[in-house]
Protein backbone atom coordinates (compact mmCIF):
# COMPACT_ATOMS: atom_id res chain seq x y z
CA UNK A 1 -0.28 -29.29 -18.17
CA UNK A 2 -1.94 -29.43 -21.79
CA UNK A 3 -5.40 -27.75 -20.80
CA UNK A 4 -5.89 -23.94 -21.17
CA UNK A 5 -6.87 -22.92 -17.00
CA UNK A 6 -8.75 -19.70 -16.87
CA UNK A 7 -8.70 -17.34 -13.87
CA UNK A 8 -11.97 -16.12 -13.36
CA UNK A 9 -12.87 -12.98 -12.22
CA UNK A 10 -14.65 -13.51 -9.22
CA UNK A 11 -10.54 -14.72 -8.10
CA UNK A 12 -8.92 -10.83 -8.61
CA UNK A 13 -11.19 -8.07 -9.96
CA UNK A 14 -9.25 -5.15 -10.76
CA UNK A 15 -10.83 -1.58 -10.74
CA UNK A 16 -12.50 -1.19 -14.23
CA UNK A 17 -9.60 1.49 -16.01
CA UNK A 18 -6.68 -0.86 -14.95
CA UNK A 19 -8.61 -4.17 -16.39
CA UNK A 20 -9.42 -2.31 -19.50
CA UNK A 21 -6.02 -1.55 -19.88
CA UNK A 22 -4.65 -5.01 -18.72
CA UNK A 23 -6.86 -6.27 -21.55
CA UNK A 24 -5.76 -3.78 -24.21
CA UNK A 25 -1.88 -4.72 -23.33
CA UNK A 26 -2.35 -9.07 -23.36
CA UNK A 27 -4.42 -8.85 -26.43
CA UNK A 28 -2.16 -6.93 -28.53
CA UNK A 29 0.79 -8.88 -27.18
CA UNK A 30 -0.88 -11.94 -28.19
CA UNK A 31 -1.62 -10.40 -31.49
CA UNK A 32 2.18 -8.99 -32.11
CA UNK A 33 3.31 -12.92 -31.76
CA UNK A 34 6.65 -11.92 -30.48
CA UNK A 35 6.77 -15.26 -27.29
CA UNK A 36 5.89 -13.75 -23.63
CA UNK A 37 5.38 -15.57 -20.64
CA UNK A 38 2.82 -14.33 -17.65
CA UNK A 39 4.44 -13.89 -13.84
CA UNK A 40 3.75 -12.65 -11.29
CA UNK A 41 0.53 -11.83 -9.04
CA UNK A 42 -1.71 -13.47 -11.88
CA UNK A 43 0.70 -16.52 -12.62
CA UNK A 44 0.46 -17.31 -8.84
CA UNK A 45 -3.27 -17.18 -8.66
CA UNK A 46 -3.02 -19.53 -11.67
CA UNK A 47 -1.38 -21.98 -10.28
CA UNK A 48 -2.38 -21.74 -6.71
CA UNK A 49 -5.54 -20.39 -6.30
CA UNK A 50 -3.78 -17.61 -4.27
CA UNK A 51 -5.67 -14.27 -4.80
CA UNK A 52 -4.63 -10.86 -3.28
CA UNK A 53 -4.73 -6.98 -4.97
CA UNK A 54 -1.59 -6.03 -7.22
CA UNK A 55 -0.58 -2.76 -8.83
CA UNK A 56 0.28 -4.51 -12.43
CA UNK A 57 0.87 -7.24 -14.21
CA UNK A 58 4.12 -9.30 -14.92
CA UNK A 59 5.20 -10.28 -17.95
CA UNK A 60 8.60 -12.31 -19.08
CA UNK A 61 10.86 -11.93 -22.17
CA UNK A 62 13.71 -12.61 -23.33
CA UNK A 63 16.13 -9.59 -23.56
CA UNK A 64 15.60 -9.38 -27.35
CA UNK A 65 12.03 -9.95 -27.32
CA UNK A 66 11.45 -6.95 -24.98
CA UNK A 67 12.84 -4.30 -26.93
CA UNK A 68 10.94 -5.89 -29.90
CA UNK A 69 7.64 -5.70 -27.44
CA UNK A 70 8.38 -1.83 -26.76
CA UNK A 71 8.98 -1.16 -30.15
CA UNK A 72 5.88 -2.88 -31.47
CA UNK A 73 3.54 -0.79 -28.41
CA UNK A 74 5.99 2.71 -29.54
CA UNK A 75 4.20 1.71 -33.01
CA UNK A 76 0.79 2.16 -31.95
CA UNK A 77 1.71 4.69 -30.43
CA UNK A 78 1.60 3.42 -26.58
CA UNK A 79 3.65 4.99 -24.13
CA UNK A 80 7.00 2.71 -23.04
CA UNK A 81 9.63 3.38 -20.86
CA UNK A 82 12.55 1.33 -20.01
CA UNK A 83 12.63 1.74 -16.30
CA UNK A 84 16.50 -0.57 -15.75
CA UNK A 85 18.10 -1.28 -18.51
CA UNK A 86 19.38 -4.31 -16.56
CA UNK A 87 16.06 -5.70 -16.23
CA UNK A 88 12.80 -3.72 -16.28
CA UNK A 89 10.95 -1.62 -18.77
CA UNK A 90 7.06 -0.69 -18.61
CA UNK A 91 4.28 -0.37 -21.17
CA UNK A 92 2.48 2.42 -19.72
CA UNK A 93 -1.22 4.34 -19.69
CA UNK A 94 -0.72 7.38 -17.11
CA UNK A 95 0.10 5.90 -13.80
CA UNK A 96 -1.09 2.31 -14.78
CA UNK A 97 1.73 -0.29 -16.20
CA UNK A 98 2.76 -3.63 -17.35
CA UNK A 99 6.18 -4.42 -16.32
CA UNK A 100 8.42 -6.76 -19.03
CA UNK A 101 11.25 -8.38 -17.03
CA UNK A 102 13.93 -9.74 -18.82
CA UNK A 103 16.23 -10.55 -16.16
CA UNK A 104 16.46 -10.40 -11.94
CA UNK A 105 18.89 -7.67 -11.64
CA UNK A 106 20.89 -9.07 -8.41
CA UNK A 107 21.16 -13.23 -9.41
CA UNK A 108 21.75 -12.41 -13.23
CA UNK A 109 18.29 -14.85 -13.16
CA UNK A 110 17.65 -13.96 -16.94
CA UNK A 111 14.96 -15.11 -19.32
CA UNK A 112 16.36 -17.27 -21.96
CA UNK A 113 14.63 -19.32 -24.72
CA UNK A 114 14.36 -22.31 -23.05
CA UNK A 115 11.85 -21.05 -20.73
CA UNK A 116 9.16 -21.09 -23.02
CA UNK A 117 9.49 -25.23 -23.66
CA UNK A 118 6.18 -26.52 -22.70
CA UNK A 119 4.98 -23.42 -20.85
CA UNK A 120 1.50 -23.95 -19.62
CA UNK A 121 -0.89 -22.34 -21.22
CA UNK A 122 -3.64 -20.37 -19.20
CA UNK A 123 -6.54 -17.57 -20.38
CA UNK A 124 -6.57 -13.66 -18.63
CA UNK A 125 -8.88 -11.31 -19.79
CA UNK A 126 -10.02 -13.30 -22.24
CA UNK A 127 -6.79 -13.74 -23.91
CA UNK A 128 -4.62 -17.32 -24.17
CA UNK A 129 -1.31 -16.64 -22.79
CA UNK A 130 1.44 -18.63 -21.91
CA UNK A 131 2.82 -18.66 -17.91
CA UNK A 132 6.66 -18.90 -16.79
CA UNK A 133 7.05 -22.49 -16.09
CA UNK A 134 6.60 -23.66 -12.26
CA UNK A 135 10.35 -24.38 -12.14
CA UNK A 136 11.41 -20.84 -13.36
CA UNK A 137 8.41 -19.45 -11.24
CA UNK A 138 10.40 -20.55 -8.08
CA UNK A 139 13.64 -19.56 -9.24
CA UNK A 140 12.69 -16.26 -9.85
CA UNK A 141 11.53 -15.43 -6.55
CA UNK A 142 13.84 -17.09 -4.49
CA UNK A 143 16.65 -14.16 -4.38
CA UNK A 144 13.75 -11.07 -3.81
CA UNK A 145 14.46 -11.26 0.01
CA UNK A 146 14.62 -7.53 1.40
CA UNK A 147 13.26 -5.45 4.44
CA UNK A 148 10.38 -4.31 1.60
CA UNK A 149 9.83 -7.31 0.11
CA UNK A 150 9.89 -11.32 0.60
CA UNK A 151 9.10 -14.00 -1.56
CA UNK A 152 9.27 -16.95 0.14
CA UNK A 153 5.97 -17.49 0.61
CA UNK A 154 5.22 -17.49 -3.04
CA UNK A 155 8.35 -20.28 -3.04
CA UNK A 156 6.65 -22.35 -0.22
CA UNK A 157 2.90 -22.16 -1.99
CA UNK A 158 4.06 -23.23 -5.12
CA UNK A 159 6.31 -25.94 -4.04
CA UNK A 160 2.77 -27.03 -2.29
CA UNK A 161 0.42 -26.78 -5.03
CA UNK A 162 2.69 -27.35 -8.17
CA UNK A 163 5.93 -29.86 -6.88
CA UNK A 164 4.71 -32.58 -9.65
CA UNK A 165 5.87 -29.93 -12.19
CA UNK A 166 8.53 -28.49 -10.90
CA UNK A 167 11.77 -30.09 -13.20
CA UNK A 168 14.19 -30.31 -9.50
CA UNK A 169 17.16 -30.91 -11.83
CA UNK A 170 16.20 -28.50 -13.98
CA UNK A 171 16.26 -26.04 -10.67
CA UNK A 172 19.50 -27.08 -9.38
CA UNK A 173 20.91 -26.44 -12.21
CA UNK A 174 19.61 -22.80 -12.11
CA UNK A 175 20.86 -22.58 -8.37
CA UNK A 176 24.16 -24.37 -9.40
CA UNK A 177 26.34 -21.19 -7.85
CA UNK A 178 23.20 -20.82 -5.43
CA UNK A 179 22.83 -23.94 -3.59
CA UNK A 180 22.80 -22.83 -0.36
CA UNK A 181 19.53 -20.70 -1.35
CA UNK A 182 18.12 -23.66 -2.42
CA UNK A 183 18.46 -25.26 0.35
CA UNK A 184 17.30 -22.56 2.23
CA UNK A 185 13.75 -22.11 0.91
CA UNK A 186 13.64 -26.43 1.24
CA UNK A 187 13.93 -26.00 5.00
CA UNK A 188 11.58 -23.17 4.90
CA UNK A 189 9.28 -25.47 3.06
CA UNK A 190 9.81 -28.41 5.60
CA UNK A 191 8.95 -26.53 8.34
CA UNK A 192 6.00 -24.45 7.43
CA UNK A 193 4.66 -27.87 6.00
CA UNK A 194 6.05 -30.75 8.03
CA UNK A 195 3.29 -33.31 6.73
CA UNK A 196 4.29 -32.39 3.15
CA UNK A 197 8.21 -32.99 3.07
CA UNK A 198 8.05 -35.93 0.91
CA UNK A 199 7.03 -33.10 -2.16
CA UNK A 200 10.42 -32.25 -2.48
CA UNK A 201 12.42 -35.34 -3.91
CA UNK A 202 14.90 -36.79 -1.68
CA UNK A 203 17.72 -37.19 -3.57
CA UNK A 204 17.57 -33.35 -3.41
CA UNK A 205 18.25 -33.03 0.08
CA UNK A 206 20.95 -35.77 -0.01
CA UNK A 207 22.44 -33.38 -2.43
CA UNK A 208 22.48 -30.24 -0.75
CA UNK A 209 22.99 -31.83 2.76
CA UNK A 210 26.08 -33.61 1.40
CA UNK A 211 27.51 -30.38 -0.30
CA UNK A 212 26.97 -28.65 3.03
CA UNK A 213 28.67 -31.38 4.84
CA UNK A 214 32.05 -31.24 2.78
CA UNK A 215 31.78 -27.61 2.61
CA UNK A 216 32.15 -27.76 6.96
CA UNK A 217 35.42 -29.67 6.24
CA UNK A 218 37.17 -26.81 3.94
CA UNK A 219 38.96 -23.40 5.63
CA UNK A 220 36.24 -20.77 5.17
CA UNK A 221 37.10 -18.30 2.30
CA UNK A 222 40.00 -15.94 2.54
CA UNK A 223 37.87 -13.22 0.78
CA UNK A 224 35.36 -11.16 3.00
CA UNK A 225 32.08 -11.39 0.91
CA UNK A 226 28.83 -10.23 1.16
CA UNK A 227 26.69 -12.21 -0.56
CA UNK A 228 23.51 -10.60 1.46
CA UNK A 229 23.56 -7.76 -1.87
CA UNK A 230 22.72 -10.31 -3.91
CA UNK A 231 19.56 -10.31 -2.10
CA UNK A 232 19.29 -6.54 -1.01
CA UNK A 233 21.69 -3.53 -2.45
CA UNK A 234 20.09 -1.29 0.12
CA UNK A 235 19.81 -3.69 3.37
CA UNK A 236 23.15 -4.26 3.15
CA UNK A 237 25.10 -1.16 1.74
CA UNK A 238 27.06 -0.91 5.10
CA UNK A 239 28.75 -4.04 4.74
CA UNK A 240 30.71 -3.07 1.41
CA UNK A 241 30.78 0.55 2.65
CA UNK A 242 31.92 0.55 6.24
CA UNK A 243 32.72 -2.94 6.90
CA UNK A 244 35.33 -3.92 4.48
CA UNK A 245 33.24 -6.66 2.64
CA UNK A 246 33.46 -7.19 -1.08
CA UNK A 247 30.30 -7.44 -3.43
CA UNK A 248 29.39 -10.92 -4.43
CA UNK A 249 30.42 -10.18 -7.85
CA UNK A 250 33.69 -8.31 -8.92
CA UNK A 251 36.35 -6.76 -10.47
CA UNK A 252 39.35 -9.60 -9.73
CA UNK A 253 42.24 -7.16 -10.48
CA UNK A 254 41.18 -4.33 -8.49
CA UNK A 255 40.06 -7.17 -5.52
CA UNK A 256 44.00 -8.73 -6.22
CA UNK A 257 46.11 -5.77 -7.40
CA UNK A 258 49.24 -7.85 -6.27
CA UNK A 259 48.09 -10.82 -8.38
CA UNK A 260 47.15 -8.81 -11.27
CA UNK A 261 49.07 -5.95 -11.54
């Protein structure tokens, strides 16, 4: 996707102090050079046409390049705050913000380099800015699955509008450990769109229906997991707390003291 798309205003209009400020952030992020990709609310009305009210915009960097952004914004003497150091911090103007995610805190889903190779390009506000890819668009919104939030929707329209440029190998790679997510938000997609199926590639399925298919023939795991936190700390607290279940990622020697004493 070579050509610049522009999202016009009659598609999102926010109220005049949070555009001003939207504009204010994009330009000088453009101007500071340091690479950014745009997410989020915007990046899906980009590439879908999809428009609904948000409280912010989205932007991706790598790890690096975010404290660089901060520091660049501290400069010129723009409030910044980093909200989780394991994935969030916030440009800020009172109550209004621009979130800079470096990473999804739960799936360890974190921006790298490589997600800037031939990242479409798109104008906001005026500005040229690169988007996150329609491969690592889906893969970042395939773990936010809570009671408060769900993303699947955003997985399903984009596998809709943008499957000729979504890289599938390229996203089962990312949901190598993940699979079974993958294959999740495929059915999802098959259902809520049964005339569409053949957008997903069918060597895909093949794939994940074979895996699932030799994973029925093995003993189920000895270890009591619950992957569910990888999704949702909160909606799922009781099951490490009460319920003996271990967290999807841990500490072998205390989980095998015997082993590893």
């Amino acid at each position: 996707m070579n050509k610049v798309t522009t999202l016009e205003k009659t598609l999102y209009e926010p109220p005049p102090r949070k555009e001003e400020f939207y504009t204010d952030v994009i330009e000088e992020l453009a101007k500071s050079e340091i690479p950014f990709l745009l997410s989020g609310t915007y990046a899906l009305a980009l590439y879908t046409g999809i428009v609904r009210p948000t409280k912010d915009v989205d932007v991706f960097a790598t790890a690096g390049d975010c404290l660089k952004i901060l520091a660049y914004f501290k400069e010129k003497g723009v409030d910044v705050e980093i909200v989780d150091d394991r994935w969030l911090a916030r440009i800020t103007r009172g109550e209004i913000f621009v979130d800079v995610i470096f990473n999804m805190p739960t799936a360890s889903t974190h921006v790298t380099e490589d997600w800037f190779d031939n990242s479409p390009r798109a104008k906001l506000f005026g500005t040229e800015v690169h988007l996150v890819p329609p491969t690592e668009f889906v893969w970042s919104k395939m773990f936010v699955q809570d009671r408060y939030r769900y993303d699947g929707a955003d997985v399903a329209h984009m596998i809709l509008k943008r499957h000729a440029e979504i890289d599938w190998r390229r996203l089962l790679n990312h949901m190598e450990l993940h699979w079974e997510v993958l294959l999740m938000h495929l059915l999802n997609f098959r259902y809520i769109y049964p005339s569409e199926r053949d957008s997903v590639p069918q060597w895909l399925f093949d794939e994940l229906l074979d895996r699932l298919k030799v994973q029925n023939s093995i003993p189920s795991p000895g270890m009591k997991v619950c992957r569910g936190r990888i999704f949702s700390p909160r909606d799922y607290r009781t099951d490490v707390e009460n319920w003996g279940f271990s967290e999807p990622v841990g500490n072998l020697e205390e989980q095998y003291p015997e082993q590893h004493g």
